[in-house]
Protein backbone atom coordinates (compact mmCIF):
# COMPACT_ATOMS: atom_id res chain seq x y z
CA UNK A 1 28.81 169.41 186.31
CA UNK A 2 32.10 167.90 187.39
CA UNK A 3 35.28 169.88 187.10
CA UNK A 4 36.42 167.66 184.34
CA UNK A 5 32.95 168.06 182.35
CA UNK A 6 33.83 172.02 182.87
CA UNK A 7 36.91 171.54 181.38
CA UNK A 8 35.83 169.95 178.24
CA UNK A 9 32.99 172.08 177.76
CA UNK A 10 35.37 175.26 178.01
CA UNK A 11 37.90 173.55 175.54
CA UNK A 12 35.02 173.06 173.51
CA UNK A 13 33.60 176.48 173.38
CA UNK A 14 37.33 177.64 172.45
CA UNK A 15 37.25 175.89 169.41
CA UNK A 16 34.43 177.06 168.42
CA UNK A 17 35.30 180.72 168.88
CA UNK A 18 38.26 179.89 166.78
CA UNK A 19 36.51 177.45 164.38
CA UNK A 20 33.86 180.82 163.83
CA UNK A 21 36.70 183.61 163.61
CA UNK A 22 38.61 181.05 161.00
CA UNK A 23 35.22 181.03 159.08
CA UNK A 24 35.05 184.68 159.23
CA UNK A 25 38.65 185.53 158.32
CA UNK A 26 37.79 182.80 155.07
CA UNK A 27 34.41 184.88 154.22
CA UNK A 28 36.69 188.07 153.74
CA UNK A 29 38.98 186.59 151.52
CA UNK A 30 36.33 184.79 149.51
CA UNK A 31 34.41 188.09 149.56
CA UNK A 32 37.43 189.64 147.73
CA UNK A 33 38.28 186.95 145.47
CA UNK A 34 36.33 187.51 141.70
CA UNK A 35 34.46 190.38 142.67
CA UNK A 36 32.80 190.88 139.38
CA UNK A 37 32.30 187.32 138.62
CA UNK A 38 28.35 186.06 139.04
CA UNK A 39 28.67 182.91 139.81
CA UNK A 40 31.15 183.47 142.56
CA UNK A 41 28.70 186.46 143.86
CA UNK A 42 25.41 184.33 143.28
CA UNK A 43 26.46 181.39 145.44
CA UNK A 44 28.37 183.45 148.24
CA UNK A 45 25.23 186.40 148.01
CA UNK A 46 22.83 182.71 148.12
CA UNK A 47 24.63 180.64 150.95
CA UNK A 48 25.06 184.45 153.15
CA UNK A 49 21.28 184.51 152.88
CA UNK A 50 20.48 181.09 153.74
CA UNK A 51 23.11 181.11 156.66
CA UNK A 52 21.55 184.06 157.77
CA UNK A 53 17.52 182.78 158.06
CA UNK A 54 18.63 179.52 159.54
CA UNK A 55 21.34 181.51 162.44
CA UNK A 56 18.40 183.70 162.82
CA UNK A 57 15.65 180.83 162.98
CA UNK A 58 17.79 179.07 166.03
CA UNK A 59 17.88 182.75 167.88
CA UNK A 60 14.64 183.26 167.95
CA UNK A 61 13.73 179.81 169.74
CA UNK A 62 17.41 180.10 172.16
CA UNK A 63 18.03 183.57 172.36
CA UNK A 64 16.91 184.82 176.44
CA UNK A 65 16.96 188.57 174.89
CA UNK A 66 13.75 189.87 173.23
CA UNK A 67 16.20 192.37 171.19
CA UNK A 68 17.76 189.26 170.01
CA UNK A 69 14.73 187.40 169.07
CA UNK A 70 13.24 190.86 167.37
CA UNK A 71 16.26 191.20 165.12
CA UNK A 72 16.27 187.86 164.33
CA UNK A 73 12.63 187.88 162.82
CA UNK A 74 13.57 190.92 160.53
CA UNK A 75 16.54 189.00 159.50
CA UNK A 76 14.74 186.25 158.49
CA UNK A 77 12.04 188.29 156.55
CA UNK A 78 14.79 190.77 154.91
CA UNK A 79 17.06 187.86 154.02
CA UNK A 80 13.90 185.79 152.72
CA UNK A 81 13.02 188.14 150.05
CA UNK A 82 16.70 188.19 149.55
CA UNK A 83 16.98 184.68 148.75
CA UNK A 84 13.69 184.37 146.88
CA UNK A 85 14.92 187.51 144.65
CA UNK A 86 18.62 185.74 143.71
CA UNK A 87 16.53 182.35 143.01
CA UNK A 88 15.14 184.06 140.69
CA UNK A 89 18.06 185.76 139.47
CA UNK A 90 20.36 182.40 138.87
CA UNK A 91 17.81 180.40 137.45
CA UNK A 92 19.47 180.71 134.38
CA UNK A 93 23.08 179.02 136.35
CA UNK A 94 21.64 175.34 136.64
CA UNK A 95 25.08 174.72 138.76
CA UNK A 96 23.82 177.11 142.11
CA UNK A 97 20.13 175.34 141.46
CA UNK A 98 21.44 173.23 144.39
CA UNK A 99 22.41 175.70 146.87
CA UNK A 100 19.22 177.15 146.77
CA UNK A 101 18.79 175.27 150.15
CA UNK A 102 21.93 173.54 151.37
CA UNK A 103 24.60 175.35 153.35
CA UNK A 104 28.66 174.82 152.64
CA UNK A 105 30.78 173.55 154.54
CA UNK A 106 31.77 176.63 156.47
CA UNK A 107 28.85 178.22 157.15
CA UNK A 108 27.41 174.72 158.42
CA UNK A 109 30.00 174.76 160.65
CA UNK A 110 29.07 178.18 162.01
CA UNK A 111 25.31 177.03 162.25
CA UNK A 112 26.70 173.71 164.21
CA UNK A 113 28.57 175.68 166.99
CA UNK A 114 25.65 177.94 167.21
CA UNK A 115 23.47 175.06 167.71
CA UNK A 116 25.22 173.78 170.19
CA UNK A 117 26.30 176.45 172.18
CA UNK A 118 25.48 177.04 175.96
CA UNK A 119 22.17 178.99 176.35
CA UNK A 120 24.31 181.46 178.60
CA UNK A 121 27.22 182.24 175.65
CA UNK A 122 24.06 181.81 172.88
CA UNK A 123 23.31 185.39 172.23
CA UNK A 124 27.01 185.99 172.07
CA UNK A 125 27.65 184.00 169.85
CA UNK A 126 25.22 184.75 167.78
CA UNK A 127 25.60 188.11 167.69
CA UNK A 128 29.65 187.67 166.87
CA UNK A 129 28.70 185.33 164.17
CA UNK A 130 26.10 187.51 162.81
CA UNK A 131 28.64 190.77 162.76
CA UNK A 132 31.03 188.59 160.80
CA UNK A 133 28.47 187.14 158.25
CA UNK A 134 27.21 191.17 157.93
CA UNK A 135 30.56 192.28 157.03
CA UNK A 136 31.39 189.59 154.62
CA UNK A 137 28.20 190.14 152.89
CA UNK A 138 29.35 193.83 152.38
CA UNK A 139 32.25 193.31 151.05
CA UNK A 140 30.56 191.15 148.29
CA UNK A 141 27.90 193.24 147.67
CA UNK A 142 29.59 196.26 147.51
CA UNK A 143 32.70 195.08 145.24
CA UNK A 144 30.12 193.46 142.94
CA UNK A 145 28.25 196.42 143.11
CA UNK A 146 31.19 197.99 141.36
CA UNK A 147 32.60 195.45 139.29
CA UNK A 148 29.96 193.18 138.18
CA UNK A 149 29.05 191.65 135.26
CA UNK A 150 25.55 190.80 135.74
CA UNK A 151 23.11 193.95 135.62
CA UNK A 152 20.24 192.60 137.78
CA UNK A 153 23.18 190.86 140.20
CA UNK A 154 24.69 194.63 140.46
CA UNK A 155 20.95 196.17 141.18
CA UNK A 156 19.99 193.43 143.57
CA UNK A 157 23.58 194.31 145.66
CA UNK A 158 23.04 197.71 145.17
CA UNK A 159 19.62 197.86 146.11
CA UNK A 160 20.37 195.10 149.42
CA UNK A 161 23.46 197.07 150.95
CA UNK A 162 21.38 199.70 152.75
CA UNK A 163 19.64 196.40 154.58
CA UNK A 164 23.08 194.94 155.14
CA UNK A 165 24.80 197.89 156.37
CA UNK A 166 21.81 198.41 158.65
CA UNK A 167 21.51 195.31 160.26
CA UNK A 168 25.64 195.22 161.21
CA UNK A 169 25.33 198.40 162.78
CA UNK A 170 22.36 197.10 164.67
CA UNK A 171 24.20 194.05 165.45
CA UNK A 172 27.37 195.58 166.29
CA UNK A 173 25.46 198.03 168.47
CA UNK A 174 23.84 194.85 170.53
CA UNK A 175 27.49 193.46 170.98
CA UNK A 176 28.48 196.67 172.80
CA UNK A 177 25.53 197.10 174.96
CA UNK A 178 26.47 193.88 176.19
């Protein structure tokens, strides 16, 4: 790789980092914003889960770490049953019908600069993403939780934060072990 071909690559990775800590910074803010409303918990609880199993999908194929790959397979089977369970919970909100697959913008972006970053910052990446995602999704969960209007919404994030707050501290313990 040339010097110059370094450069860009570095530059590129940058933006990235600050492309995923602007996304992160966002998914607080969002978390906060209508805490009890459903619809606004239903598609951010929805797009968290589907961000999740595909993040999750593209570490276990790139990820060099076995720990990395074994986390990411319970991720994808915990956040599975998570998504199947608020399918079934918001089939009565024909507008988050169509999220039930497709990513937003920001968490897209994430994915993208996952996807494409160098096999020897991957786990890193993944792992800072993932930490990020984990704490958004417990600030949802939790402020629904307490201020919901939904009944089964306010079991399913009560019953799912355990999960949640399990997985960041397994996350967050990967990111210090290095």
């Amino acid at each position: 790789m040339t010097d110059n071909n370094k450069t860009h690559s570095g530059i590129r990775r940058g933006i990235d980092k600050a492309e995923d800590a602007i996304g992160a910074a966002v998914g607080q803010v969002t978390a906060k914003l209508n805490a009890g409303d459903t619809y606004h918990f239903a598609k951010n609880a929805l797009l968290g889960d589907i961000y999740k199993i595909e993040a999750a999908r593209l570490a276990v194929k790139r990820s060099r770490s076995a720990q990395v790959q074994n986390m990411s397979k319970v991720i994808m089977d915990v956040h599975g049953r998570s998504k199947n369970d608020l399918s079934y919970l918001v089939g009565d909100i024909p507008a988050l019908d169509a999220l039930k697959e497709e990513l937003d913008e920001r968490r897209q972006g994430m994915l993208d600069n996952l996807e494409t970053a160098p096999l020897d910052a991957f786990d890193k990446t993944y792992l800072e993403q993932q930490q990020a995602a984990y704490e958004e999704a417990i600030a949802l969960y939790s402020l629904y939780e307490n201020a919901g209007e939904n009944a089964c919404m306010k079991q399913h994030a009560a019953a799912s934060l355990p999960d949640l707050r399990d997985h960041l501290k397994r996350l967050s313990a990967m990111i210090e072990a290095g």
